[in-house]
N, C-alpha and C. Protein backbone atom coordinates (compact mmCIF):
# COMPACT_ATOMS: atom_id res chain seq x y z
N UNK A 1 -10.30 21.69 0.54
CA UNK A 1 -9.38 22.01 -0.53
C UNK A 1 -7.95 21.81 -0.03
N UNK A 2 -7.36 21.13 -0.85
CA UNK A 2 -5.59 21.06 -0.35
C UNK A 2 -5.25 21.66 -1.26
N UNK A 3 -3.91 22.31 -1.44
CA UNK A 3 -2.95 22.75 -2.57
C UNK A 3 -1.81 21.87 -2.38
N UNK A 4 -1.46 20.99 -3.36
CA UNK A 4 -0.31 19.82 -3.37
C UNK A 4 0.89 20.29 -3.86
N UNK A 5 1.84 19.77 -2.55
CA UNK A 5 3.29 20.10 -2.49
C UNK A 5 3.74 19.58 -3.46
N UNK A 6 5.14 20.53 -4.06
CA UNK A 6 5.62 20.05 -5.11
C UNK A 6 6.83 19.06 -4.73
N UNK A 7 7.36 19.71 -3.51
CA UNK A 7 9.09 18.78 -3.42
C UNK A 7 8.71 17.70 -2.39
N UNK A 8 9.57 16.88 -2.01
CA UNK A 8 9.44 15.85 -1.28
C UNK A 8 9.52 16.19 0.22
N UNK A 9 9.94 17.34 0.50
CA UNK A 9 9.68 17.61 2.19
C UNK A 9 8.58 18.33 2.23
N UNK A 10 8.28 19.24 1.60
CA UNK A 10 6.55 19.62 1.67
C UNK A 10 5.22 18.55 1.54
N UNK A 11 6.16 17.42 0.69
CA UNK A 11 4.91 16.56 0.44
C UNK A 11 4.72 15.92 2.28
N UNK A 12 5.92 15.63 2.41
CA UNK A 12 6.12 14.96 4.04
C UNK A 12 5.31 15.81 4.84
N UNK A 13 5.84 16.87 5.08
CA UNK A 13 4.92 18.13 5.69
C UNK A 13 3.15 18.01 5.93
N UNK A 14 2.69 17.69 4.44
CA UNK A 14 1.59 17.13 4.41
C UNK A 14 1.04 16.23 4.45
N UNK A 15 1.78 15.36 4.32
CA UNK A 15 1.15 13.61 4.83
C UNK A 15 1.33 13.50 6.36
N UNK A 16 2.08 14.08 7.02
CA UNK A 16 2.35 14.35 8.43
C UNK A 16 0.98 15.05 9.12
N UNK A 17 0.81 16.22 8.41
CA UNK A 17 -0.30 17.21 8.63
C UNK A 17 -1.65 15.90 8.95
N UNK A 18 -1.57 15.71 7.80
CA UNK A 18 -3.52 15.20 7.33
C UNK A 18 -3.18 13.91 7.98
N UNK A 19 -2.38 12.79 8.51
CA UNK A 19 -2.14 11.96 9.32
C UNK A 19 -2.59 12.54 10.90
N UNK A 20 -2.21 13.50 11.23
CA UNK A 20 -2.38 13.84 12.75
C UNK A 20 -3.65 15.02 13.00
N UNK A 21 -3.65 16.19 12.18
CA UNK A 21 -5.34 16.66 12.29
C UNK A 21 -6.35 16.28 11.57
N UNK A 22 -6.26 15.59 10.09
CA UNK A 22 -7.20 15.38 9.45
C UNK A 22 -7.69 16.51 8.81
N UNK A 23 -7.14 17.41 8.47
CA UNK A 23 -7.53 18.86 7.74
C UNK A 23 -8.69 18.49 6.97
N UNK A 24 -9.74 19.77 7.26
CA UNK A 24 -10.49 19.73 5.89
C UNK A 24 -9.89 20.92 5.09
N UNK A 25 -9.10 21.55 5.40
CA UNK A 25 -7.83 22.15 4.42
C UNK A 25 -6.58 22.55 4.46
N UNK A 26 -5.43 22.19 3.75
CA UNK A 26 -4.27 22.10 4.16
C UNK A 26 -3.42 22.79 2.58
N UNK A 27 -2.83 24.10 2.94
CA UNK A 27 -1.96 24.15 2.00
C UNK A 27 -0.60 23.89 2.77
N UNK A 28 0.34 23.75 1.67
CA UNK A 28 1.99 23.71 1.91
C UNK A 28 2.46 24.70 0.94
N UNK A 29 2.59 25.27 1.11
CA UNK A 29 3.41 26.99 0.39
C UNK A 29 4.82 26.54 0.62
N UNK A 30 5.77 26.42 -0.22
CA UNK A 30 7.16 26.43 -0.45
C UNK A 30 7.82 28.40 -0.23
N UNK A 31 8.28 28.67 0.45
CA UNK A 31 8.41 30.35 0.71
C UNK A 31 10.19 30.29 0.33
N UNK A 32 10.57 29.32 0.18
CA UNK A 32 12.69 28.98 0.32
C UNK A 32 12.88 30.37 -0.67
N UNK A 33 12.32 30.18 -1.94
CA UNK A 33 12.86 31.46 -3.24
C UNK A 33 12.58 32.60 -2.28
N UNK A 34 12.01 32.94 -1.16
CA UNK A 34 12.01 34.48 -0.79
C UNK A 34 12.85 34.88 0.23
N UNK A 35 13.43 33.66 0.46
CA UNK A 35 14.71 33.65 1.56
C UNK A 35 16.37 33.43 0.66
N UNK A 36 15.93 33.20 -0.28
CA UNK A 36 17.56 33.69 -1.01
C UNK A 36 18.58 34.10 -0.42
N UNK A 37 19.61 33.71 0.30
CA UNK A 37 20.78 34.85 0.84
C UNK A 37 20.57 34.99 1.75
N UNK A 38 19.48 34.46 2.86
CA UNK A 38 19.19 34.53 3.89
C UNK A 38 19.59 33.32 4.98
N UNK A 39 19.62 33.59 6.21
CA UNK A 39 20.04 32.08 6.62
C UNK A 39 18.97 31.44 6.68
N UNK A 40 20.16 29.91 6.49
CA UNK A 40 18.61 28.45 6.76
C UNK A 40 18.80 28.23 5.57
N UNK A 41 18.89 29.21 4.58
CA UNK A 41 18.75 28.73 2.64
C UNK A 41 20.00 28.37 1.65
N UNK A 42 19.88 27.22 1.87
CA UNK A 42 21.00 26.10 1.53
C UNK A 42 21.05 26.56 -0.33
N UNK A 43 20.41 27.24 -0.64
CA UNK A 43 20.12 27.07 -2.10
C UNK A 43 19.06 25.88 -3.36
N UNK A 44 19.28 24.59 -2.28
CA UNK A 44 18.73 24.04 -2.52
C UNK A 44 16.76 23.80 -2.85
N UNK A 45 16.97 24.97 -1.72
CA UNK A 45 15.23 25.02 -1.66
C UNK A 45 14.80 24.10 -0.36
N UNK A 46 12.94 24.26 -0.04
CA UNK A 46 12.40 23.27 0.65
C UNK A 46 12.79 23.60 2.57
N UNK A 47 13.63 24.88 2.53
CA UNK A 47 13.71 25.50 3.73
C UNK A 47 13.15 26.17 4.26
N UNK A 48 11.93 26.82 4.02
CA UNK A 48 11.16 27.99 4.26
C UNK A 48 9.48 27.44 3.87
N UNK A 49 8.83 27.07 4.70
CA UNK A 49 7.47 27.14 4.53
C UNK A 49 6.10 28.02 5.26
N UNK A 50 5.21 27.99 4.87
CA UNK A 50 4.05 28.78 5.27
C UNK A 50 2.78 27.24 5.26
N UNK A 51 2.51 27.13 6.44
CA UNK A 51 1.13 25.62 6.11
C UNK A 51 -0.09 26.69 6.70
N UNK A 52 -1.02 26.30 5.96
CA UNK A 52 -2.35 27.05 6.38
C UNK A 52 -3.29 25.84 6.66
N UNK A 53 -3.63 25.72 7.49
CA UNK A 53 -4.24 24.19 7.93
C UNK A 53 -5.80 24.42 9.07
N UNK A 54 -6.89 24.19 7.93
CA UNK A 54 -8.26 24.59 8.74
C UNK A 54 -8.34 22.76 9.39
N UNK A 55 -8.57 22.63 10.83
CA UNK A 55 -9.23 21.28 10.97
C UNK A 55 -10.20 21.39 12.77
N UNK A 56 -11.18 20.39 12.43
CA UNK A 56 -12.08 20.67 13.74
C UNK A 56 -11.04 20.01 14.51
N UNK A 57 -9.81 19.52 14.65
CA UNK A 57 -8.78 19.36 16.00
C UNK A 57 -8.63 20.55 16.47
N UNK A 58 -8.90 21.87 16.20
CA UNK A 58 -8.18 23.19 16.76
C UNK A 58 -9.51 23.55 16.78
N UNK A 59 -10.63 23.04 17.22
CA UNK A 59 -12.21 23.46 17.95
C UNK A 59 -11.35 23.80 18.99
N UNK A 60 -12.26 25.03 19.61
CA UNK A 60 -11.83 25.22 21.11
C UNK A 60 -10.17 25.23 21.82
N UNK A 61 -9.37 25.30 21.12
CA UNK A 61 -7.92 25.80 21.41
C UNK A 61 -7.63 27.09 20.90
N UNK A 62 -6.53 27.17 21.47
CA UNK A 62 -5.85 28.82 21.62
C UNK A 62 -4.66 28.45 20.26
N UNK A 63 -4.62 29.67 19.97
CA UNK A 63 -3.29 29.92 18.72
C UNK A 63 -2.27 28.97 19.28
N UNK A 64 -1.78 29.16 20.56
CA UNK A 64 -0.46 28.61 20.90
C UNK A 64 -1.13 26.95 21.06
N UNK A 65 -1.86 26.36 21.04
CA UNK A 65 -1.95 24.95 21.10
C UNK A 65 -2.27 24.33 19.69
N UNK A 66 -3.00 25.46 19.07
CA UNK A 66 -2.32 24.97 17.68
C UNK A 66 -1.20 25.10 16.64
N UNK A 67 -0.55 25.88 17.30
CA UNK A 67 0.91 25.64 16.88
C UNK A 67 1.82 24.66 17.19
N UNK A 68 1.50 24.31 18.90
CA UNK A 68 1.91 23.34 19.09
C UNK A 68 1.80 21.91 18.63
N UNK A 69 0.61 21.94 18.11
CA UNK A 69 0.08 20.78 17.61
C UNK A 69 0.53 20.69 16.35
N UNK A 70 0.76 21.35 15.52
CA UNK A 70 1.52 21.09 14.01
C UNK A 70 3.01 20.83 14.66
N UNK A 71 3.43 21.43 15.33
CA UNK A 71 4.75 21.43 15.61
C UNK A 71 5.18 19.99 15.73
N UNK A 72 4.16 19.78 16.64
CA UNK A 72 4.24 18.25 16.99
C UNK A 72 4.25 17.04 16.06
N UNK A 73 3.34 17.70 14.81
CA UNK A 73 3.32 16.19 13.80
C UNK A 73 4.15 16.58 13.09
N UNK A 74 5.02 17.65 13.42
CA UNK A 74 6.10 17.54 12.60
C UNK A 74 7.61 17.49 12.81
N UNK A 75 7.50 17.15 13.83
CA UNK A 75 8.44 16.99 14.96
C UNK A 75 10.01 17.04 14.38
N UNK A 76 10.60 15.98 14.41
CA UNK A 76 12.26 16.04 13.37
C UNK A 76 12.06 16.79 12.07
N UNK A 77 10.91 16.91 11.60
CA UNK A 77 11.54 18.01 10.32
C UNK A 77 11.73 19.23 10.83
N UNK A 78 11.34 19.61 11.42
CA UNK A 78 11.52 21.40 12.13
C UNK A 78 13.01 21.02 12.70
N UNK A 79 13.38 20.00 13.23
CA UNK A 79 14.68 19.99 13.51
C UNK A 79 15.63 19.77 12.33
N UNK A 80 15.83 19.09 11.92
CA UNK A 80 16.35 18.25 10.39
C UNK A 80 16.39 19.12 9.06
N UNK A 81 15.15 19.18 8.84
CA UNK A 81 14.75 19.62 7.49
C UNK A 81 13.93 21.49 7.50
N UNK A 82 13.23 21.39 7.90
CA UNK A 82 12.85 23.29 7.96
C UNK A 82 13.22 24.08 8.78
N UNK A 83 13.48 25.12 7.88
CA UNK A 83 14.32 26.33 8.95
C UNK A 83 13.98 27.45 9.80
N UNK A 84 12.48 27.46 8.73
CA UNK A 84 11.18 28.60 9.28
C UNK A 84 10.22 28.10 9.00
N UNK A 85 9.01 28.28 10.13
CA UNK A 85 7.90 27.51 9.23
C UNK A 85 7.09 28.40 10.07
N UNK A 86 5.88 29.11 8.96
CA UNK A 86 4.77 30.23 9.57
C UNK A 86 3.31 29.43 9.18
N UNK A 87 2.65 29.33 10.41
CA UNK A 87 1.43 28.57 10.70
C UNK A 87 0.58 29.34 10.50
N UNK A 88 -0.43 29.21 10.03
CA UNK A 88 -1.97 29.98 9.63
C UNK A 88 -3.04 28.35 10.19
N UNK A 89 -3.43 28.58 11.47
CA UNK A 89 -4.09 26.98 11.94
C UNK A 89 -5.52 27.26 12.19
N UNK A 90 -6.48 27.33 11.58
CA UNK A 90 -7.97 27.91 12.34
C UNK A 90 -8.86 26.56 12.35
N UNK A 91 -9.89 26.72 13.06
CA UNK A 91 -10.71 25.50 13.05
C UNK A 91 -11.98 25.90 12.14
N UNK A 92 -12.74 25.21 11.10
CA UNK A 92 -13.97 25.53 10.34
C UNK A 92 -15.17 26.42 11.01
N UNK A 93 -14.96 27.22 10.09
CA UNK A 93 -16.08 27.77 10.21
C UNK A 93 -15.50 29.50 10.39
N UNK A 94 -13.91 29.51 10.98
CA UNK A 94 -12.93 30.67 11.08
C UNK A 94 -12.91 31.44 10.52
């Protein structure tokens, strides 16, 4: 099951995602509206995400290597484009 991003950096987010683990599930949660007034939130939106991403790449790794591993396919947007981003990464069957 995916849940499909609405804006164009979440969509990136996820073509990035399913390019480098191959999810057999991947949401992109837009979270920017709950950061209002907060820093990072340009107003614009598309600053604040939550990815929940089940894939057998995170068989047999630890939390911190699958964080690292999203981190990784997402490399310049965490620099560039997102300001917070909260990982939910389990492998099937979790």
């Amino acid at each position: 099951m995916t849940q499909l991003p609405t804006g164009p950096v979440a969509a990136e987010i996820a073509r990035r995602l399913t390019a480098a683990l191959l999810p057999t599930r991947l949401a992109v949660i837009d979270d920017s509206e709950k950061h209002r007034g907060h820093a990072g939130h340009d107003g614009a939106g598309e600053s604040h995400f939550t990815v929940e991403v089940e894939s057998p790449a995170f068989i047999g790794q630890n939390r911190v290597a699958r964080q690292r591993a999203v981190n990784h396919a997402l490399g310049d947007l965490l620099r560039d484009k997102v300001h917070a981003l909260a990982i939910k990464a389990t492998a099937p069957g979790e």
